[in-house]
Every structure is written in structure tokens, then in C-alpha cells.
Protein backbone atom coordinates (compact mmCIF):
# COMPACT_ATOMS: atom_id res chain seq x y z
CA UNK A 1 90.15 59.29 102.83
CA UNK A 2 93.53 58.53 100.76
CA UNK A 3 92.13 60.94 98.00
CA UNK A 4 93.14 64.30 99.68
CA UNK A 5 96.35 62.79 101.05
CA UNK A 6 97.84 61.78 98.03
CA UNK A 7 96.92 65.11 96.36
CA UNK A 8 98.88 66.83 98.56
CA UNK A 9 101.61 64.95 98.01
CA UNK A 10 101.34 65.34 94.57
CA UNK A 11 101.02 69.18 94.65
CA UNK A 12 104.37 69.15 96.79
CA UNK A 13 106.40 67.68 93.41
CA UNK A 14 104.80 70.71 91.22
CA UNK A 15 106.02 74.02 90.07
CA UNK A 16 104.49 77.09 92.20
CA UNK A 17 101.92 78.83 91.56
CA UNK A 18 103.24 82.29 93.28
CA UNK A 19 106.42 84.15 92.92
CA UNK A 20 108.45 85.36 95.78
CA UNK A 21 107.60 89.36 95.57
CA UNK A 22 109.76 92.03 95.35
CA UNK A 23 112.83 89.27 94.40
CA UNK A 24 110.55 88.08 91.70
CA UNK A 25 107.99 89.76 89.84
CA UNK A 26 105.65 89.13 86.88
CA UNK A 27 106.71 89.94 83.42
CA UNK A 28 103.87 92.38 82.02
CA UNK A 29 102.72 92.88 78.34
CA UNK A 30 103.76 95.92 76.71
CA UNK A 31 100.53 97.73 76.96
CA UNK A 32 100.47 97.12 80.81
CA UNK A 33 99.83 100.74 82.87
CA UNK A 34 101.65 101.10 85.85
CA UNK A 35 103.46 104.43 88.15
CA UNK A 36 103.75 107.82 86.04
CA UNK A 37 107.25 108.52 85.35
CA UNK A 38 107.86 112.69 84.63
CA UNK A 39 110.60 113.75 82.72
CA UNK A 40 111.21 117.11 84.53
CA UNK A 41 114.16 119.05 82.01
CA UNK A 42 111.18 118.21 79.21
CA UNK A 43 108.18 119.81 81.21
CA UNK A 44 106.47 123.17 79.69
CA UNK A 45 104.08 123.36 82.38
CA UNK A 46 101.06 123.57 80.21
CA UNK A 47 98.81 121.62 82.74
CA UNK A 48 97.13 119.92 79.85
CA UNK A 49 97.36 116.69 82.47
CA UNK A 50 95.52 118.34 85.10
CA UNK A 51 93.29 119.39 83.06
CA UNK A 52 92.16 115.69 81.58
CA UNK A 53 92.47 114.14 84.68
CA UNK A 54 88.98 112.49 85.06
CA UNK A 55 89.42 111.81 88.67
CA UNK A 56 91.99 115.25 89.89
CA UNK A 57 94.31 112.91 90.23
CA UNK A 58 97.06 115.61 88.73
CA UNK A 59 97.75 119.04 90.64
CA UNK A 60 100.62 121.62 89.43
CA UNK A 61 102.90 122.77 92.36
CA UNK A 62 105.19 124.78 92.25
CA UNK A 63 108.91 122.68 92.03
CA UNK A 64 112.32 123.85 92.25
CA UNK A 65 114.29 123.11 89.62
CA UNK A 66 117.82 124.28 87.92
CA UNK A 67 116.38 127.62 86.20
CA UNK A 68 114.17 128.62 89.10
CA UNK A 69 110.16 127.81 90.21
CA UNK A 70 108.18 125.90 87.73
CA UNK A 71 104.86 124.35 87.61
CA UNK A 72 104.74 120.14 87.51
CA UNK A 73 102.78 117.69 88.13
CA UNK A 74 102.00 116.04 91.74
CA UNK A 75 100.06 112.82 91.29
CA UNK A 76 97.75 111.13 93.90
CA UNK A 77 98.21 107.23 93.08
CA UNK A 78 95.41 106.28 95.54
CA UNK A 79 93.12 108.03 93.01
CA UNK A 80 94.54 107.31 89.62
CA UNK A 81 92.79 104.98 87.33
CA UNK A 82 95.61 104.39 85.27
CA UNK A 83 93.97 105.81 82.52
CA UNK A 84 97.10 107.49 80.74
CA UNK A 85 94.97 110.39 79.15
CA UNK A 86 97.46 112.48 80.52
CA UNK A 87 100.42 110.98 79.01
CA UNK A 88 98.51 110.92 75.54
CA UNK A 89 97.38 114.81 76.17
CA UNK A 90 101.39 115.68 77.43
CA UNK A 91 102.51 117.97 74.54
CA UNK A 92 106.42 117.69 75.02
CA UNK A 93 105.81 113.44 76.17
CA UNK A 94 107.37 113.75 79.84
CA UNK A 95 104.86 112.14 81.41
CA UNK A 96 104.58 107.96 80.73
CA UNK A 97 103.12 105.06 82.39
CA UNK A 98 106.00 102.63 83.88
CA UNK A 99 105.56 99.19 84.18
CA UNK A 100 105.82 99.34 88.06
CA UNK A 101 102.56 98.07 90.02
CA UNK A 102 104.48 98.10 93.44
CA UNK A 103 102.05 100.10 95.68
CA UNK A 104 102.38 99.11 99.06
CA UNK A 105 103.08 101.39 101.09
CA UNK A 106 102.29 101.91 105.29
CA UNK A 107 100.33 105.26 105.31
CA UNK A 108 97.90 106.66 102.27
CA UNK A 109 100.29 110.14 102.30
CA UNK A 110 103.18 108.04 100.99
CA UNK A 111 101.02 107.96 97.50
CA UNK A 112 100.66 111.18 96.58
CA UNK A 113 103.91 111.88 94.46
CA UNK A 114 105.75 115.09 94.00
CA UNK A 115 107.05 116.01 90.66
CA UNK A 116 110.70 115.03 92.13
CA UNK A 117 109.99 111.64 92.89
CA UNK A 118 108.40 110.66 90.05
CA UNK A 119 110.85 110.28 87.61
């Protein structure tokens, strides 16, 4: 009956287990796959990422930018695997995998990323 007492008395004195997320978060290994960041200026919109996307993850829409209308990439993260054939296949390199795994968000809409808000 002692047993489970003084066990938790002992855990009290130890480190913790969890960190306090966002404040803290968990340093990742290099390789780690997280959000798609775009470089916009560097997009030729040659939809070579839509086009490998095994789940149609990747759309092109039409974005404003500087020097008129140009086609980019709008990602669904409730669909990506986090597979990065698209940044591999990205001629000019704009699109990369971040180290950001923060996810949470209220409503499913609030996933799918224009080109805008992913850099």
C-alpha cells in the first residue's frame, strides 16, 4: 500500500517528461519534414509540384504579385504526407519543408494555405 505512495513522491523530485508547448518546443533532427515554405520572387510557375503530388495536395491559383497574375502553389496541409517530392521536383528550389509541426488550428479551412502565406 506504501509502494504507489512513495512512487509518487519520488516522481514529484524528477525532471518532466513534457514541455510546455508553444513556449517550448522539441528540437528536431535535420532531416525532420514539417510546413512548406514558398519562396514567391523565385517561382516560374512550372507546376512540376502539382504535378507529383501523390495525394493533390498542391493546386496553382492564380496570385497577385509585384509584376502582375502568376500561377503558385496553394497547399492543403490536412492532406499532405510530408513527402517533399515536390520540393525535390521544384526546378528554381522555392518550395522547402520547414521544421514547423504546429498544426492546430479551430476549423479544417484554416489548413489549406495560399501561396501568400506560405512563405
Amino acid at each position: 500500500m506504501l509502494r504507489p505512495i512513495m512512487q509518487s513522491i519520488k516522481a514529484l523530485g524528477e525532471k518532466r517528461s513534457t514541455l510546455e508547448f508553444p513556449e517550448e518546443k522539441e528540437s528536431l533532427p535535420d532531416c525532420y519534414r514539417g510546413k512548406l515554405r514558398l519562396d514567391m520572387p523565385t517561382c516560374i510557375s512550372c507546376s512540376a509540384c502539382e504535378r507529383i503530388c501523390p495525394n493533390k495536395t498542391i493546386t496553382m491559383v492564380n496570385t497577385p504579385t509585384d509584376r502582375g497574375m502568376k500561377l503558385m502553389p496553394q497547399v492543403g496541409l490536412e492532406r499532405c504526407l510530408f513527402c517533399a517530392l515536390c520540393a525535390e521536383v521544384c526546378p528554381p528550389k522555392c518550395l522547402t519543408l520547414s521544421k514547423d509541426y504546429s498544426l492546430e488550428v479551430r476549423d479544417k479551412r484554416e489548413l489549406l494555405k495560399r501561396p501568400e502565406e506560405l512563405e
